[in-house]
Protein backbone atom coordinates (compact mmCIF):
# COMPACT_ATOMS: atom_id res chain seq x y z
CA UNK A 1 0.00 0.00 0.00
CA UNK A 2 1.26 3.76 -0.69
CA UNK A 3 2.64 5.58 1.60
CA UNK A 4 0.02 8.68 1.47
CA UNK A 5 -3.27 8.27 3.17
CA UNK A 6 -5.80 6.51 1.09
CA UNK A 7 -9.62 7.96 1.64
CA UNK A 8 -12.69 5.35 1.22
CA UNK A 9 -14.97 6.31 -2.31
CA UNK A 10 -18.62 4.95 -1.22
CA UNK A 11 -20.69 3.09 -3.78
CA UNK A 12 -24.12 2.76 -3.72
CA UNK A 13 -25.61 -1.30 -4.72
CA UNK A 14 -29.08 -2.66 -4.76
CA UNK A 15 -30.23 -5.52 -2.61
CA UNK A 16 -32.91 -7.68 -3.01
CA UNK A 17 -36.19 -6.89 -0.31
CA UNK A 18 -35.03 -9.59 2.34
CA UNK A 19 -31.43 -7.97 1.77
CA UNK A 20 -30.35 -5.08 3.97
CA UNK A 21 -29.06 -2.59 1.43
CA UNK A 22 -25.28 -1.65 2.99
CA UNK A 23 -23.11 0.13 1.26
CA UNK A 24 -19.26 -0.79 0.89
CA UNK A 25 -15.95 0.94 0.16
CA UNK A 26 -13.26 0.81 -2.47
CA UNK A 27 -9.93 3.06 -1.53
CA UNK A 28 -9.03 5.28 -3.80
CA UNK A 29 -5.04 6.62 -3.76
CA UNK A 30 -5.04 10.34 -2.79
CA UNK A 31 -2.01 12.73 -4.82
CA UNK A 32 1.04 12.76 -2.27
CA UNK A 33 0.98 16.73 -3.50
CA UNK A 34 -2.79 17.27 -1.80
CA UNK A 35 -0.38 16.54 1.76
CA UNK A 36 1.59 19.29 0.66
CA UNK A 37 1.34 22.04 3.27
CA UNK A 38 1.64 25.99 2.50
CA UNK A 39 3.85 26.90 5.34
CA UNK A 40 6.57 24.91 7.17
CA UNK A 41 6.04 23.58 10.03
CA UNK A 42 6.86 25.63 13.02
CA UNK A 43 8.66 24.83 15.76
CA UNK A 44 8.66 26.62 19.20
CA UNK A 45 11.21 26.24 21.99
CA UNK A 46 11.76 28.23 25.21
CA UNK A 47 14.96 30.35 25.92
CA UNK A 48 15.60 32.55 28.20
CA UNK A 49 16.18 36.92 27.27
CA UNK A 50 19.62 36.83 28.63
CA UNK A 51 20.65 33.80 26.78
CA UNK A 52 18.67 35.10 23.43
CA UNK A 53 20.02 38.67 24.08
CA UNK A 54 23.94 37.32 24.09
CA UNK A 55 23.01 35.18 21.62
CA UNK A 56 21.78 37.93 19.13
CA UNK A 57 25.01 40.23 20.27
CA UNK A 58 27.54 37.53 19.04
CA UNK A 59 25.21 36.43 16.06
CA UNK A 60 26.07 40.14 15.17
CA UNK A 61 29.77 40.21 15.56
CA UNK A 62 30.07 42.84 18.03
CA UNK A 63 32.51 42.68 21.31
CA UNK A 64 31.29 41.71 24.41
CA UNK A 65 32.36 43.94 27.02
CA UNK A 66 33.62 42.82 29.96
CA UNK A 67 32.71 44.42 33.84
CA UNK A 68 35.68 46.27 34.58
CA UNK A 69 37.34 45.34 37.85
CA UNK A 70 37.73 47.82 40.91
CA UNK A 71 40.79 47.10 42.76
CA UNK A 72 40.79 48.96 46.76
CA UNK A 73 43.24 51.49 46.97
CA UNK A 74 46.25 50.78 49.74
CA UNK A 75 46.42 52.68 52.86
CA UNK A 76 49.76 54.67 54.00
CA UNK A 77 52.77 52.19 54.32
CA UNK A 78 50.91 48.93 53.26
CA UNK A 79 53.39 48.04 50.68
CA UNK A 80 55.90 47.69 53.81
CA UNK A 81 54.08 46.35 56.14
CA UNK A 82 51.84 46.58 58.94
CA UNK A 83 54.69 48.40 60.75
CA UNK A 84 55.07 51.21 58.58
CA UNK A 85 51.14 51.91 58.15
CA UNK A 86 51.82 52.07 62.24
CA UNK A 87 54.52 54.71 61.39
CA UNK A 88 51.93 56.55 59.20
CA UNK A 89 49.51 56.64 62.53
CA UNK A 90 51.98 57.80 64.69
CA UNK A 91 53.24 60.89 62.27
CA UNK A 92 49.27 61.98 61.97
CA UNK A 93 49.10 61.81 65.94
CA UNK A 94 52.23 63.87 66.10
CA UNK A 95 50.39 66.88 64.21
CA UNK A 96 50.54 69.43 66.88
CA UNK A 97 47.65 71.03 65.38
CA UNK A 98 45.40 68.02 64.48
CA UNK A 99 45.55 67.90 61.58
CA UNK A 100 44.92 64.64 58.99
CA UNK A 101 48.60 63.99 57.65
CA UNK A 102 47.54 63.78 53.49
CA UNK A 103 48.03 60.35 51.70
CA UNK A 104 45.38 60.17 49.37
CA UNK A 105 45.00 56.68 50.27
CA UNK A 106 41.92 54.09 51.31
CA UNK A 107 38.78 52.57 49.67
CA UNK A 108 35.90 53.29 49.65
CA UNK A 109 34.83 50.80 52.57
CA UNK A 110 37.60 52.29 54.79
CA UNK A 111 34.95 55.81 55.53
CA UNK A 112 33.51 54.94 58.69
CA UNK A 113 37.18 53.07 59.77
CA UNK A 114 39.10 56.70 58.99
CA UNK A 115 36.18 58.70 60.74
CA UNK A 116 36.41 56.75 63.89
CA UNK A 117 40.22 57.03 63.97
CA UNK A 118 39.77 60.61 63.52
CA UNK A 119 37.30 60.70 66.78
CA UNK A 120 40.34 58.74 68.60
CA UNK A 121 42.83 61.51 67.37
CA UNK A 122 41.01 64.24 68.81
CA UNK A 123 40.21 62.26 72.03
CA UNK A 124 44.22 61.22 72.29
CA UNK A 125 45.34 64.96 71.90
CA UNK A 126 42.44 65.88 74.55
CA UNK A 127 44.05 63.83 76.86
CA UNK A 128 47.80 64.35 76.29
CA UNK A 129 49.11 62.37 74.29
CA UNK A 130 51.97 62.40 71.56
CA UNK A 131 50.21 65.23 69.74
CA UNK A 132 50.20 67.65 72.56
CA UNK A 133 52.74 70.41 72.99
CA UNK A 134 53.68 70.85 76.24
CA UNK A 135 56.63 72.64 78.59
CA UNK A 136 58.36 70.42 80.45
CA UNK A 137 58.92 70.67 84.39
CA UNK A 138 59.74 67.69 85.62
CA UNK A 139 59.39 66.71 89.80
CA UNK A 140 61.01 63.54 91.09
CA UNK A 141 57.79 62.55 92.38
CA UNK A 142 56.56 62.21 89.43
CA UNK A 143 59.44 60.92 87.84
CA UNK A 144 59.15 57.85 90.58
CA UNK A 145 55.68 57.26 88.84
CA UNK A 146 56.65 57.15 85.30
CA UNK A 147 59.44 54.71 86.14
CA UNK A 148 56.95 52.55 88.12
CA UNK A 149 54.31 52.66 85.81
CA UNK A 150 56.42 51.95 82.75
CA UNK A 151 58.11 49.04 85.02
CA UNK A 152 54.58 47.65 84.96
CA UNK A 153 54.08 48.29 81.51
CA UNK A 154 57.43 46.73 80.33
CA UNK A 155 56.86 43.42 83.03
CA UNK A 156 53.49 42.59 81.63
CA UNK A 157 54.25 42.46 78.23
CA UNK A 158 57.49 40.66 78.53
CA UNK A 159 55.90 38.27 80.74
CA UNK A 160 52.68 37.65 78.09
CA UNK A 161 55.50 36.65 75.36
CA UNK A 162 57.44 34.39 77.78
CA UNK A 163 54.63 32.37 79.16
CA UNK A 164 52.09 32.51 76.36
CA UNK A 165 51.36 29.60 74.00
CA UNK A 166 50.14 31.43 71.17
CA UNK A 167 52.81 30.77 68.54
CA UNK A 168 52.85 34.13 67.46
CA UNK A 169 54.50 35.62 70.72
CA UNK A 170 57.31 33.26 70.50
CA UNK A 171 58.94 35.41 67.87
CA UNK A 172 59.19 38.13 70.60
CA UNK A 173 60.79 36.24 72.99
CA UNK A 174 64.68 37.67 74.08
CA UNK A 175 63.90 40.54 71.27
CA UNK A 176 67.86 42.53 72.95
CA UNK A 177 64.42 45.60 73.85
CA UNK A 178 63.23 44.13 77.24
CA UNK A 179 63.51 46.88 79.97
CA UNK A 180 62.01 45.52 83.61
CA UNK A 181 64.97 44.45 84.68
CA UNK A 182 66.63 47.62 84.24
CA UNK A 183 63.97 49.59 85.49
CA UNK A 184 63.72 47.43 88.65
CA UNK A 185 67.71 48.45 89.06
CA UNK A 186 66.82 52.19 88.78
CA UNK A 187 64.39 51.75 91.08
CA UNK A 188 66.56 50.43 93.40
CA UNK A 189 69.05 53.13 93.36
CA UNK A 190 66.39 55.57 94.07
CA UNK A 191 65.44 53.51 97.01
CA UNK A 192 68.58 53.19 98.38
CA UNK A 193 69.10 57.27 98.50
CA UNK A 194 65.82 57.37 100.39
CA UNK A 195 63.55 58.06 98.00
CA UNK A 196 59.83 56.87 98.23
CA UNK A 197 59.06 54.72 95.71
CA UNK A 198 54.94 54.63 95.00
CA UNK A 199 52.86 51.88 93.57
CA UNK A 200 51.90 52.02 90.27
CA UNK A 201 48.94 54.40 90.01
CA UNK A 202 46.17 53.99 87.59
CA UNK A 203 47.12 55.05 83.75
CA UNK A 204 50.11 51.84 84.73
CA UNK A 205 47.21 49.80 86.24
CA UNK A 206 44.52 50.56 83.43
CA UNK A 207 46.79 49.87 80.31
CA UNK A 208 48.55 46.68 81.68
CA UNK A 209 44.40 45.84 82.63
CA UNK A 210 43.95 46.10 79.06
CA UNK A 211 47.06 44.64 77.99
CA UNK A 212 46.34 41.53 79.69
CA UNK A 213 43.10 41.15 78.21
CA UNK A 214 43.60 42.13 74.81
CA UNK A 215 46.22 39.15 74.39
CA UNK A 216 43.86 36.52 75.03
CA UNK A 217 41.58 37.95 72.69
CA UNK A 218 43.75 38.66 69.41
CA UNK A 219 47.65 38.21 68.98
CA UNK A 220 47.34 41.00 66.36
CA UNK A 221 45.84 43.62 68.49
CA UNK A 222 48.14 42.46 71.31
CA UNK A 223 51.26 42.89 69.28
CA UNK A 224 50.01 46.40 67.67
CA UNK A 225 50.83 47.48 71.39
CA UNK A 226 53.92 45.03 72.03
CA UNK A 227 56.05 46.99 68.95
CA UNK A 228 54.89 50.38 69.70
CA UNK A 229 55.57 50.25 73.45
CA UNK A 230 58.60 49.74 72.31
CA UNK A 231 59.14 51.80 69.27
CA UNK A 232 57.99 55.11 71.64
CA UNK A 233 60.32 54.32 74.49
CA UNK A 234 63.01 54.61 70.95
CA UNK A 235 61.90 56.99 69.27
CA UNK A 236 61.18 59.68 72.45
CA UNK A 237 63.74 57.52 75.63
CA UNK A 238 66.75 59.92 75.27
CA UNK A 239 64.67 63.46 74.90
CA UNK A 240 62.75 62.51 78.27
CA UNK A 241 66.57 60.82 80.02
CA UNK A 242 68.14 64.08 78.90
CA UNK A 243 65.95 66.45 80.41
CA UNK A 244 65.07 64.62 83.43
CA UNK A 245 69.28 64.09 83.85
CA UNK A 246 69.70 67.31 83.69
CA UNK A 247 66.81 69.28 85.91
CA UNK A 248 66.76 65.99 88.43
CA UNK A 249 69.66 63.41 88.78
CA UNK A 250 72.68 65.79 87.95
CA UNK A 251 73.60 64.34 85.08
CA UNK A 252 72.79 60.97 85.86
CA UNK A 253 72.31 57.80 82.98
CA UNK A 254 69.47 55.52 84.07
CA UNK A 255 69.94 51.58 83.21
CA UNK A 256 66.14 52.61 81.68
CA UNK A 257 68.13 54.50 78.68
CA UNK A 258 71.06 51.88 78.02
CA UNK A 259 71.62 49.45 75.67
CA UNK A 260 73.13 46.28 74.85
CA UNK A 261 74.45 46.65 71.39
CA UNK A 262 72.43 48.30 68.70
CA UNK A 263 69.26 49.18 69.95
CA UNK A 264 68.24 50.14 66.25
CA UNK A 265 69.38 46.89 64.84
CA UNK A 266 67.24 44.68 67.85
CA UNK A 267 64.05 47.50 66.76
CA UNK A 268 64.47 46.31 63.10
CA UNK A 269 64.40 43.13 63.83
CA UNK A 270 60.95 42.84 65.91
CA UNK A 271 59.93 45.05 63.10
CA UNK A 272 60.84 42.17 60.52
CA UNK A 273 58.83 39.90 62.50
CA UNK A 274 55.91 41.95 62.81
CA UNK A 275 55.52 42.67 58.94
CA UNK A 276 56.09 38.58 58.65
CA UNK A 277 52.90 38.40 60.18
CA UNK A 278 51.23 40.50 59.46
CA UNK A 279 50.91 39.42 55.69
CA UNK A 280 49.26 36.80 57.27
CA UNK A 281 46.29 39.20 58.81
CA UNK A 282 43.45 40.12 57.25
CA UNK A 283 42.51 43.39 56.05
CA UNK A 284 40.29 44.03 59.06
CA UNK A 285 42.91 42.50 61.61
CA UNK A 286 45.11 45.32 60.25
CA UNK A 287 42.66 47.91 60.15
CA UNK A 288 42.17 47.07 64.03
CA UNK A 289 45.47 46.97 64.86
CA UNK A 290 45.50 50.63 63.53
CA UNK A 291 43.29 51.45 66.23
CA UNK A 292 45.10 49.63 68.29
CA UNK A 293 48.09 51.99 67.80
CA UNK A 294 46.39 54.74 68.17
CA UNK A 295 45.49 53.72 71.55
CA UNK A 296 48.98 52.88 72.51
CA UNK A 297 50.07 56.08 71.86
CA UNK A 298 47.15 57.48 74.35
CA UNK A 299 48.02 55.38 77.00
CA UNK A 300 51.58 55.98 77.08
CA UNK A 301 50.79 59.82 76.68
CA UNK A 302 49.00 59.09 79.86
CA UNK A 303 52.02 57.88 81.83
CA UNK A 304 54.28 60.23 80.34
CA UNK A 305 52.46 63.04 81.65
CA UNK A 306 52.77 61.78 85.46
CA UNK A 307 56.34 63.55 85.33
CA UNK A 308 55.03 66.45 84.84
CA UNK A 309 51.81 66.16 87.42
């Protein structure tokens, strides 16, 4: 039988009267051409506009753009390390007249970060700290309480490093910088020329509080302080020895102010140690331990000043 659709012709017959008259079919071949259909067929699928759209775009030869990526813009010093963005905080808290040291540096996330440092500025120059101009007149008495308080200060974190387990504080360990011991021999020699010798007060008390706390919380925050401690006595150790020498112990070189071989060369080296781990911080563990410099430097300011009180 052909392939195309055959339809049934009818043809009428006669049948006698006891005959039912029924009619039958033949099957006549139908043209394939009558199957023929005017249109072809259509067939409908679904797509998505984003597929169709890219679809259409490269159908037409054109480019296809890619987003352009936005890379954050470093802060002060980052290329360095963490130490030198510390650096950066301590030369825009040394603006007598508080004001923002330019760099032209951060992201865009970094705006409430630099307005809260800002706030901590102006609260660390309220409260005497490195940015605050002052004339010195030194009394022994208070003298007594800066060495007692920065004995404390000194002891604590040298003590943190030694017994913690953290393995980060075992790279401070026998740094050539640790000072209790000779503060606890200056403090001797004052006591043996019958001078009174005063227990720490509270700016000694309150930072080695926080001190304490702070490195069982985060080794990054704790170390922000560890270096700076430090870097301050450094950086500022031989203007306060020379003027308290010279208005109070007659010319006099406290153990405080000596050193066993290069002091700068032993600084450098924490320093090294610091930037090694601090590649390993996060963004916002740096970012903190920014703050956490900051806050060094207020605290410090705070003991500082009791030579003066």
């Amino acid at each position: 039988m052909d392939s195309a659709w055959i339809s049934p012709v009818f043809h009428q017959t006669a049948f006698t009267h006891s005959q039912v008259p029924f009619p039958f079919f033949t099957f006549k071949p139908i043209p394939p051409k009558s199957l023929t259909l005017n249109k072809p067929p259509t067939i409908l699928r679904c797509s998505n506009s984003s597929t169709n759209s890219s679809t259409n775009s490269n159908m037409a030869g054109l480019p296809v753009k890619k987003k352009r990526k936005r890379y954050r813009k470093q802060y002060p010093g980052e290329s360095q390390g963490i130490t030198e963005e510390m650096r950066f905080v301590a030369m825009r808290l040394r603006n007598i007249k508080g004001k923002k040291v330019a760099s032209g540096s951060g992201s865009d996330t970094e705006t409430d970060t630099t307005q809260s440092e800002e706030e901590e500025d102006e609260k660390i120059n309220e409260n005497g700290g490195d940015g605050e101009a002052e004339t010195w007149s030194p009394t022994m008495e208070g003298f007594l309480k800066y060495l007692v308080d920065t004995r404390l200060v000194f002891n604590t974190i040298e003590r943190i490093v030694d017994e913690s387990d953290d393995v980060a504080y075992a790279y401070f360990r026998k740094t050539g910088l640790e000072r209790s011991a000779c503060l606890s021999k200056d403090l001797e020699w004052f006591s043996q020329r019958h001078f009174v010798v005063p227990e720490p007060s509270n700016p000694g008390v309150s930072y080695v509080t926080y001190l304490e706390e702070l490195a069982e919380k985060s080794a990054p925050l704790f170390l922000s302080h560890f270096y700076n401690i430090y870097f301050s006595h450094i950086a500022g150790g031989e203007v306060i020895a020379r003027k308290v020498s010279e208005q109070l112990l007659e010319g006099r070189e406290l153990e405080l102010y000596k050193w066993e071989g290069d002091v700068q060369e032993s600084l450098k080296g924490v320093r090294e140690k610091l930037n090694m781990l601090g590649e390993h911080w996060s963004r916002d563990d740096r970012n903190k331990s920014l703050k956490e410099a900051a806050k060094s430097f207020k605290f410090l300011g705070q003991i500082v000043r009791l030579i003066i009180l």
